[in-house]
N, C-alpha and C. Protein backbone atom coordinates (compact mmCIF):
# COMPACT_ATOMS: atom_id res chain seq x y z
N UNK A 1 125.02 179.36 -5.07
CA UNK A 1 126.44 179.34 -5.33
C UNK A 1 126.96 177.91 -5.25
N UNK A 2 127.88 177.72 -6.28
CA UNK A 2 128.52 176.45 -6.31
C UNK A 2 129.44 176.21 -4.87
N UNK A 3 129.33 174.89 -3.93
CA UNK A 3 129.99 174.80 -2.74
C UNK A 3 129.95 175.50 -2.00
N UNK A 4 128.44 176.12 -2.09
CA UNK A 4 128.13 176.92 -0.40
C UNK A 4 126.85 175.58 -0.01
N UNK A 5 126.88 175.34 1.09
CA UNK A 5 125.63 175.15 2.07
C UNK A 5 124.72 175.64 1.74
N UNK A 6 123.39 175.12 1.55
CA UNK A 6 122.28 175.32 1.23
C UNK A 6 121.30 175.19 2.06
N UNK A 7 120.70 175.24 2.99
CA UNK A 7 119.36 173.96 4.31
C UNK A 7 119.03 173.09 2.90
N UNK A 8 119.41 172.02 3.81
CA UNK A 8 118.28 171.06 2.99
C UNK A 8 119.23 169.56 1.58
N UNK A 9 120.49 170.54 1.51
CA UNK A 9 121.09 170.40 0.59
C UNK A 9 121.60 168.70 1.12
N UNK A 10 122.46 169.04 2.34
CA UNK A 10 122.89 167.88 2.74
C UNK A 10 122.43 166.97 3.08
N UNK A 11 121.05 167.04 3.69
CA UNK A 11 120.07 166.11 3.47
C UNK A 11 119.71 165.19 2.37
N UNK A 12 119.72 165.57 1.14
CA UNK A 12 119.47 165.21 0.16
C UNK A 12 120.52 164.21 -0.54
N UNK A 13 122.28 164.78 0.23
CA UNK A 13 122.82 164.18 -0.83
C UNK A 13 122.94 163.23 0.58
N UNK A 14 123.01 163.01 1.74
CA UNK A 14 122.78 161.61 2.79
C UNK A 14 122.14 160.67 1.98
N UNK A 15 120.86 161.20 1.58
CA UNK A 15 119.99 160.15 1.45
C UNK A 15 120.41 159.40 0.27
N UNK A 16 121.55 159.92 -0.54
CA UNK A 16 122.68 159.00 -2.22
C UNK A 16 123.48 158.23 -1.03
N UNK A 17 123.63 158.27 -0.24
CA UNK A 17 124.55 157.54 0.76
C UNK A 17 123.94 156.12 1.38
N UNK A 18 124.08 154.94 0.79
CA UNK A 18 123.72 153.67 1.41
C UNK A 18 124.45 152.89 2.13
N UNK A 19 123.66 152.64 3.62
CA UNK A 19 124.78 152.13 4.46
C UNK A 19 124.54 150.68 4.58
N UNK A 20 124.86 149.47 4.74
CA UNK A 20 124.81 148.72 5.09
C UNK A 20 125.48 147.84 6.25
N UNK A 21 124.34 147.40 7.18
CA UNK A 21 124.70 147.33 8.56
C UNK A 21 124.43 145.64 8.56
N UNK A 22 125.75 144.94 8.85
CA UNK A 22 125.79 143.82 9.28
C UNK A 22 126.33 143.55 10.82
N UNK A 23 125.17 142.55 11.28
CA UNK A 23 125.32 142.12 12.75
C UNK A 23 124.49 141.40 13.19
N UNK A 24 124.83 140.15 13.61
CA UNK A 24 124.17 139.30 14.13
C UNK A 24 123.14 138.82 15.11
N UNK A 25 123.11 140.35 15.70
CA UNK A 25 121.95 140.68 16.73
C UNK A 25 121.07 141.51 15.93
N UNK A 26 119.96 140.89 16.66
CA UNK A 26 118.70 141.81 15.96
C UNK A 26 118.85 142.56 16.16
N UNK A 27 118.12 143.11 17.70
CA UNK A 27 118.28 144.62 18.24
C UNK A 27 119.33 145.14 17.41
N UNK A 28 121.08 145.18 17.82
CA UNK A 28 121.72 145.82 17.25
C UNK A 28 121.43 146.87 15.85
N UNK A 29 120.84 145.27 15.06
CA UNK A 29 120.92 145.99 13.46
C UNK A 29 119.14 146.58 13.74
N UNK A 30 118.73 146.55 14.42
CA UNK A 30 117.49 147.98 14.35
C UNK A 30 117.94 148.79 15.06
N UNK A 31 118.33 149.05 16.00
CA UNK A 31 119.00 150.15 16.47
C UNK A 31 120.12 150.89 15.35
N UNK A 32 120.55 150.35 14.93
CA UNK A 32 121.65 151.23 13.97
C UNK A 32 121.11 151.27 12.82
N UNK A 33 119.68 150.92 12.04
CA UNK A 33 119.14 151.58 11.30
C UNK A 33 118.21 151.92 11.54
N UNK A 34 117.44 152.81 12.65
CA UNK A 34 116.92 153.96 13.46
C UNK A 34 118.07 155.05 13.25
N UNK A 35 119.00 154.81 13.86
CA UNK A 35 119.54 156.02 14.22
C UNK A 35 120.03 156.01 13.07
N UNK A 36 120.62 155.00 11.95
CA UNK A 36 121.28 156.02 10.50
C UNK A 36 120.14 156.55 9.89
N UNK A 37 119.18 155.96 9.75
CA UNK A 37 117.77 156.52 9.42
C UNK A 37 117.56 157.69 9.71
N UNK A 38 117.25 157.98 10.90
CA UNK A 38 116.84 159.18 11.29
C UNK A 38 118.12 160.27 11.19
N UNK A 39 119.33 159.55 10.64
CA UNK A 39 120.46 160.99 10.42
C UNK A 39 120.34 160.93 8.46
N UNK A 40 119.32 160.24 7.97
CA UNK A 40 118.76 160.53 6.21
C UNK A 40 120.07 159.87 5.44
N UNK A 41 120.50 158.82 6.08
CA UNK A 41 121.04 158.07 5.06
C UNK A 41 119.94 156.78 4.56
N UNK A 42 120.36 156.29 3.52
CA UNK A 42 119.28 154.98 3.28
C UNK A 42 120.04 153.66 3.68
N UNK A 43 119.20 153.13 4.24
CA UNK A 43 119.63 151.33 5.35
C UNK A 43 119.66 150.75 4.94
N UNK A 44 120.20 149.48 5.22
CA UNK A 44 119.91 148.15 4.65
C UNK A 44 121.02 147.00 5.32
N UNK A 45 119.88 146.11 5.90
CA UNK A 45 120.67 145.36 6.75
C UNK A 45 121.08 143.62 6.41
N UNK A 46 122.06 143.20 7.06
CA UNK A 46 122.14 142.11 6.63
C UNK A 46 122.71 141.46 7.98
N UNK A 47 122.05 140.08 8.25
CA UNK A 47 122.23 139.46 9.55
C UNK A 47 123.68 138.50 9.94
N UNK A 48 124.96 138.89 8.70
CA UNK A 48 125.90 137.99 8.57
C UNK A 48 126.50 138.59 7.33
N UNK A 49 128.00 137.76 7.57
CA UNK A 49 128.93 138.23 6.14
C UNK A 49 128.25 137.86 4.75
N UNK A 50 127.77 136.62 4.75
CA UNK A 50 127.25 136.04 3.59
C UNK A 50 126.37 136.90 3.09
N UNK A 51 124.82 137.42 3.75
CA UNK A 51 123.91 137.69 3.28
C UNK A 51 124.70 139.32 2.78
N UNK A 52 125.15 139.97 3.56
CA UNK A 52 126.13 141.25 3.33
C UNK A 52 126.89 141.08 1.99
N UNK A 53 127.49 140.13 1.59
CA UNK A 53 128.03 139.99 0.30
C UNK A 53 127.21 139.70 -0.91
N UNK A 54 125.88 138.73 -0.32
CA UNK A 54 125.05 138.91 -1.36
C UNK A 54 124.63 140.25 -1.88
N UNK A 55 124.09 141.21 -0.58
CA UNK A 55 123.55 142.15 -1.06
C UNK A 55 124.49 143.45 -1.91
N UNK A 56 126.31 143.24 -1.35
CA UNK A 56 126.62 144.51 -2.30
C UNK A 56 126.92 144.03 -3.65
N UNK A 57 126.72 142.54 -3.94
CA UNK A 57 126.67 141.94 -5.71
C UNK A 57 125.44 142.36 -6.35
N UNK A 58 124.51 142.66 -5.41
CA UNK A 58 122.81 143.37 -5.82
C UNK A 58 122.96 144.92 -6.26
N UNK A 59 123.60 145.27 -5.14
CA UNK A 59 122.95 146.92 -4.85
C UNK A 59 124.26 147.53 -4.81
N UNK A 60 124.09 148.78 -4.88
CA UNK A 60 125.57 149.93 -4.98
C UNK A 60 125.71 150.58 -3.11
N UNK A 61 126.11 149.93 -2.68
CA UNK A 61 126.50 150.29 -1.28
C UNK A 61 127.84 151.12 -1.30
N UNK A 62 127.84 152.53 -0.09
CA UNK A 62 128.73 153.42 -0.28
C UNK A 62 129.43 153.02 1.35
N UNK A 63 128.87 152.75 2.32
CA UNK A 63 129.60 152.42 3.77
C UNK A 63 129.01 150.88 4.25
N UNK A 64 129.42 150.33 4.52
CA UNK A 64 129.23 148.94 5.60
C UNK A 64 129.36 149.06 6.78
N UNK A 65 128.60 149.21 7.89
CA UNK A 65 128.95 149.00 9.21
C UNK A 65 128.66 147.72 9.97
N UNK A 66 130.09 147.06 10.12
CA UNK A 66 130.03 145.65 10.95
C UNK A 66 130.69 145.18 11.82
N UNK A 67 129.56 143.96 12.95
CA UNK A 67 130.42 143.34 14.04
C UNK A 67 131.59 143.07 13.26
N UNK A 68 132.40 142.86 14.50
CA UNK A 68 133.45 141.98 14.12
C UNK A 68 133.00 139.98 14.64
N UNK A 69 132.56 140.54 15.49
CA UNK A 69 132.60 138.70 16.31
C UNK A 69 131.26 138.50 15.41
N UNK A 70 130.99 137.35 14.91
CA UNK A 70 129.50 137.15 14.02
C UNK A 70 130.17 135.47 13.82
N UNK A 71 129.22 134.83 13.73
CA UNK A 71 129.26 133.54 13.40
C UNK A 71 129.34 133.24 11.97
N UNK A 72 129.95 132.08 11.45
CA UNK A 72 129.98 131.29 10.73
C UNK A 72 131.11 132.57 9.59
N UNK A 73 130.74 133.52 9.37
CA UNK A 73 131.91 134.42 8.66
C UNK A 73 132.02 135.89 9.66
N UNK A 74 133.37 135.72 10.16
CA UNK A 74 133.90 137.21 11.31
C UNK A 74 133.81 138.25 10.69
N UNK A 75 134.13 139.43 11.06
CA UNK A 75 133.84 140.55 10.58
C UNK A 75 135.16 140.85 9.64
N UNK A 76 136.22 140.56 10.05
CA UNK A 76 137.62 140.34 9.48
C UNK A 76 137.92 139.79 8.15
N UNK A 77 137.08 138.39 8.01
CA UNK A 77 136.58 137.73 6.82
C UNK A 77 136.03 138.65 6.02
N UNK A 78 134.83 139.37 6.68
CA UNK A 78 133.96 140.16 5.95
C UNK A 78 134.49 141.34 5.22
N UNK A 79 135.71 142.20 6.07
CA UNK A 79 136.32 143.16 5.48
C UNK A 79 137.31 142.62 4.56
N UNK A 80 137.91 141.84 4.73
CA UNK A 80 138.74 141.08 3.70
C UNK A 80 138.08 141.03 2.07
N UNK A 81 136.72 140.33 1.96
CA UNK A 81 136.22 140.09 0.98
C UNK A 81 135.67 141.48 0.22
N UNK A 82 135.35 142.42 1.08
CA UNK A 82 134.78 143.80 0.65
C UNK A 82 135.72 144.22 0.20
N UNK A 83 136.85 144.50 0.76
CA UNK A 83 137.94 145.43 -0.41
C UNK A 83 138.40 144.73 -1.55
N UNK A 84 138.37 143.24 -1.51
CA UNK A 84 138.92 142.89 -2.55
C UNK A 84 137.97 142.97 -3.59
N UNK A 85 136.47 142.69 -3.48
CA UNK A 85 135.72 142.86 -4.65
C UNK A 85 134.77 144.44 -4.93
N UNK A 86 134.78 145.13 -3.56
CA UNK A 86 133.80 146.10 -3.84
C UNK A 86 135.17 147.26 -2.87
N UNK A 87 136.40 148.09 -3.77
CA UNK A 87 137.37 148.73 -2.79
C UNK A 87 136.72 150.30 -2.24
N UNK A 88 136.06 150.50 -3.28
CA UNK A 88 135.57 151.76 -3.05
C UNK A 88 134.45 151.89 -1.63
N UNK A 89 134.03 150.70 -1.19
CA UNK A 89 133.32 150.91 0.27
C UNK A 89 134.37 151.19 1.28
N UNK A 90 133.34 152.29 1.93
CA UNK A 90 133.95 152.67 3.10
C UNK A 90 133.59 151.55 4.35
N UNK A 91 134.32 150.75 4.98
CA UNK A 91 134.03 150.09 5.93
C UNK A 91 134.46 150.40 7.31
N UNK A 92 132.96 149.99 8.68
CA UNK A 92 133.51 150.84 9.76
C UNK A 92 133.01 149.40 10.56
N UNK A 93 134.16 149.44 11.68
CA UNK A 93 134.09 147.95 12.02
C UNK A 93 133.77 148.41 13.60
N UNK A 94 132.82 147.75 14.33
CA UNK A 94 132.50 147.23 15.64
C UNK A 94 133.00 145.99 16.51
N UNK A 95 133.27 146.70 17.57
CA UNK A 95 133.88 145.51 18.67
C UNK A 95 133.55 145.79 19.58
N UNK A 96 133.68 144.97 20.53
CA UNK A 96 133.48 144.80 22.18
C UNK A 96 134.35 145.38 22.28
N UNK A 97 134.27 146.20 23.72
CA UNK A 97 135.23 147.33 24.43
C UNK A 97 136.58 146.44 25.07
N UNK A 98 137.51 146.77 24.79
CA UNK A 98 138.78 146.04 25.44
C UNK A 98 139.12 145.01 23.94
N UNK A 99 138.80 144.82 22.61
CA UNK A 99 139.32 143.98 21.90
C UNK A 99 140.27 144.68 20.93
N UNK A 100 141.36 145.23 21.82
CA UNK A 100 141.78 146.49 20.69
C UNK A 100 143.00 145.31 19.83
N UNK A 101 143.18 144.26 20.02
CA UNK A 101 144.18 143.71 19.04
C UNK A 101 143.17 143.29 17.38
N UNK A 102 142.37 143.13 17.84
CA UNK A 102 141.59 142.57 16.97
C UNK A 102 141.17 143.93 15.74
N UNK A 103 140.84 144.99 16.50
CA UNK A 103 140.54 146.26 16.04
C UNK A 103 141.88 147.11 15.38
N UNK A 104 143.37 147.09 15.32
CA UNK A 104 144.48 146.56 14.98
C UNK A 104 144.91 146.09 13.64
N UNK A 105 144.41 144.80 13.64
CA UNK A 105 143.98 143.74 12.63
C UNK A 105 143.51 144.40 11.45
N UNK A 106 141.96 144.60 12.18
CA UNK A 106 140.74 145.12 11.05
C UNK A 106 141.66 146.78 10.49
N UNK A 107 142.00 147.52 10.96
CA UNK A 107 142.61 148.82 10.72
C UNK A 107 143.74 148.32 9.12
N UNK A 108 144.77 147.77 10.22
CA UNK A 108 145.69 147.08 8.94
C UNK A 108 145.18 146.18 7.65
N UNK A 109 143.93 145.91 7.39
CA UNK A 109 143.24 145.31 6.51
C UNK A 109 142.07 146.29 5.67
N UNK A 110 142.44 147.55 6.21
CA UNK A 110 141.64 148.31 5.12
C UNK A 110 140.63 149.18 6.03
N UNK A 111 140.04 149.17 7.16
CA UNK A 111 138.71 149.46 7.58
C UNK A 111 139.16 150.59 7.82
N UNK A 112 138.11 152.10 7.41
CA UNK A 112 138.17 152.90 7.78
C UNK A 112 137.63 153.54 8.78
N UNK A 113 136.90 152.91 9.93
CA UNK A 113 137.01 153.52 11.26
C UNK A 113 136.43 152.24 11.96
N UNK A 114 136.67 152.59 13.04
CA UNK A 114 136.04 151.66 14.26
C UNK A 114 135.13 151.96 15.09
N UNK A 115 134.53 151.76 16.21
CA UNK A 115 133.39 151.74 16.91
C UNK A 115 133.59 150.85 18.41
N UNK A 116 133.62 151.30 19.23
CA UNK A 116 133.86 150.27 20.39
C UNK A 116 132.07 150.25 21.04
N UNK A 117 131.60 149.21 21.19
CA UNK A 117 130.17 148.70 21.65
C UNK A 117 130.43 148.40 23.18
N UNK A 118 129.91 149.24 24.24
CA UNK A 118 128.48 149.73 23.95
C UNK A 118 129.11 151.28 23.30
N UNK A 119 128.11 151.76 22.56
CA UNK A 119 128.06 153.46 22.35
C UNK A 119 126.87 154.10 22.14
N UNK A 120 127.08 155.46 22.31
CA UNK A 120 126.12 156.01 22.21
C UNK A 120 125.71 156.13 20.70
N UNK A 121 123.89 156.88 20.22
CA UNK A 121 123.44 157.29 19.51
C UNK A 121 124.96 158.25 18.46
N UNK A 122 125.29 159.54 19.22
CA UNK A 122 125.43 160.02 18.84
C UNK A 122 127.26 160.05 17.93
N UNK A 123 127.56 158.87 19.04
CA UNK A 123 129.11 158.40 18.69
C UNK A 123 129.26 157.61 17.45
N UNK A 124 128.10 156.74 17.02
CA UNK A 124 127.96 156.11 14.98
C UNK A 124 127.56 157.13 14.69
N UNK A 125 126.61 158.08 14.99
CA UNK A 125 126.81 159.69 13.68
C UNK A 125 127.40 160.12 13.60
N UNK A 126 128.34 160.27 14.78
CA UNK A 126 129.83 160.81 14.24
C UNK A 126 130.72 160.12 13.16
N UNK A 127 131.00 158.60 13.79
CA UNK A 127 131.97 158.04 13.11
C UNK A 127 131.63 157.67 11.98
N UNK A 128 129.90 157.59 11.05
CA UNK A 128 130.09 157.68 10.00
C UNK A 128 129.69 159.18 9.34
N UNK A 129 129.35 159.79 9.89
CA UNK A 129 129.73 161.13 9.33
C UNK A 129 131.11 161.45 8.48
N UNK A 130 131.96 160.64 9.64
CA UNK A 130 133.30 161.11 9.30
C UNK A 130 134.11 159.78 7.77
N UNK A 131 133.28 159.05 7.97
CA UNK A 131 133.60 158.30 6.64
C UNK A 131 132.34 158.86 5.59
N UNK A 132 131.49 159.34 5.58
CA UNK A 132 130.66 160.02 4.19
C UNK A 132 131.45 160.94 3.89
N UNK A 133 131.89 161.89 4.57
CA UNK A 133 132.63 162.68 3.86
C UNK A 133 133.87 162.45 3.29
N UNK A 134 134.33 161.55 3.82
CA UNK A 134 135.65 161.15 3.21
C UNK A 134 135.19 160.06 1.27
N UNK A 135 133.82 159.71 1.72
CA UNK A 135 133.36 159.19 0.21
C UNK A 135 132.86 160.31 -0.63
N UNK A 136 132.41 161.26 -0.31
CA UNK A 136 132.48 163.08 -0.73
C UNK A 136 133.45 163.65 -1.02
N UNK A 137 134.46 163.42 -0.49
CA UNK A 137 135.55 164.32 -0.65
C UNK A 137 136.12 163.27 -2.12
N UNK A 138 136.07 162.35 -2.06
CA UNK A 138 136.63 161.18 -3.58
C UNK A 138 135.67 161.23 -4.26
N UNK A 139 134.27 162.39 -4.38
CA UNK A 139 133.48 162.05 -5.36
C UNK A 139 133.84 163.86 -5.93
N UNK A 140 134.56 164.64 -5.40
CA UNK A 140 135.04 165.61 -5.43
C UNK A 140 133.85 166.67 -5.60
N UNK A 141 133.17 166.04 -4.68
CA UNK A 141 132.12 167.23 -3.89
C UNK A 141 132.87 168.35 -2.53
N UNK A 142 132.61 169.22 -3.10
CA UNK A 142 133.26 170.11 -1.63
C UNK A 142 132.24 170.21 -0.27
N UNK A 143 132.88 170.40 0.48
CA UNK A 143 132.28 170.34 2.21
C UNK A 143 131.42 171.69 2.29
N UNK A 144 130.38 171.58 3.00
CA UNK A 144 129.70 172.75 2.73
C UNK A 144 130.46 173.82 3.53
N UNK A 145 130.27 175.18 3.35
CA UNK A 145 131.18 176.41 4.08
C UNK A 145 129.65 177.06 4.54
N UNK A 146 130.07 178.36 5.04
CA UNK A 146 129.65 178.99 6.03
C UNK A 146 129.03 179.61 4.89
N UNK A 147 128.10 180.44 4.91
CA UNK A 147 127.66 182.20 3.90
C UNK A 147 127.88 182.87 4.85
């Protein structure tokens, strides 16, 4: 049936979902493509705004997840330049716990969710869960229902 849940279904369409994770720490950006990995989206990381802008002039990226504090281009910079050339990314911005003016900022400049660091595993599957579907819901795919 058209817009029922299927097993297996949503899996499949994750994996049309490319995230790209910029952050200036290593660890960080393997840790957050482990865990988007293992929730069947496809990764791809970039260690800074620059290399991040190279890659969505390459590739068709659907979410960005990035620091905000990063050297030589901020995360602020970074969301700035993404909506103006690529609007259709969903962008979800990270900060240190307590930088809520900054997080503020990034909100009023377009970003569609935030992230306060440290967090858990399961708190980025949520919060981009909750931006895939919102790039689902504008590709006017329906949400799966119950049978």
């Amino acid at each position: 049936m058209i817009g029922r849940y299927r097993p297996g279904c949503i899996d499949r369409m994750k994996n049309a979902v490319t995230i790209l994770v910029v952050d200036d720490e290593p660890v960080m950006r393997s840790l957050l493509n482990k865990i988007l990995t293992r929730d069947g989206y496809m990764v791809l990381v970039a260690a800074g705004g620059r290399e991040a802008l190279d890659i969505l002039d390459r590739q068709r990226v659907d979410i960005v997840v990035s620091d905000l504090k990063m050297p030589e281009m901020d995360g602020l910079e970074l969301l700035r330049m993404v909506k103006e050339g690529h609007p259709h990314v969903a962008i979800i911005m990270m900060t240190a716990y307590g930088d809520t003016y900054t997080v503020k900022d990034a909100l009023l400049l377009g970003a569609d969710e935030y992230i306060t660091k440290p967090f858990k595993s399961f708190e980025i599957s949520l919060v981009v869960e909750r931006a895939y579907w919102r790039i689902m819901a504008g590709a006017d795919t329906p949400a799966p229902t119950e049978e």
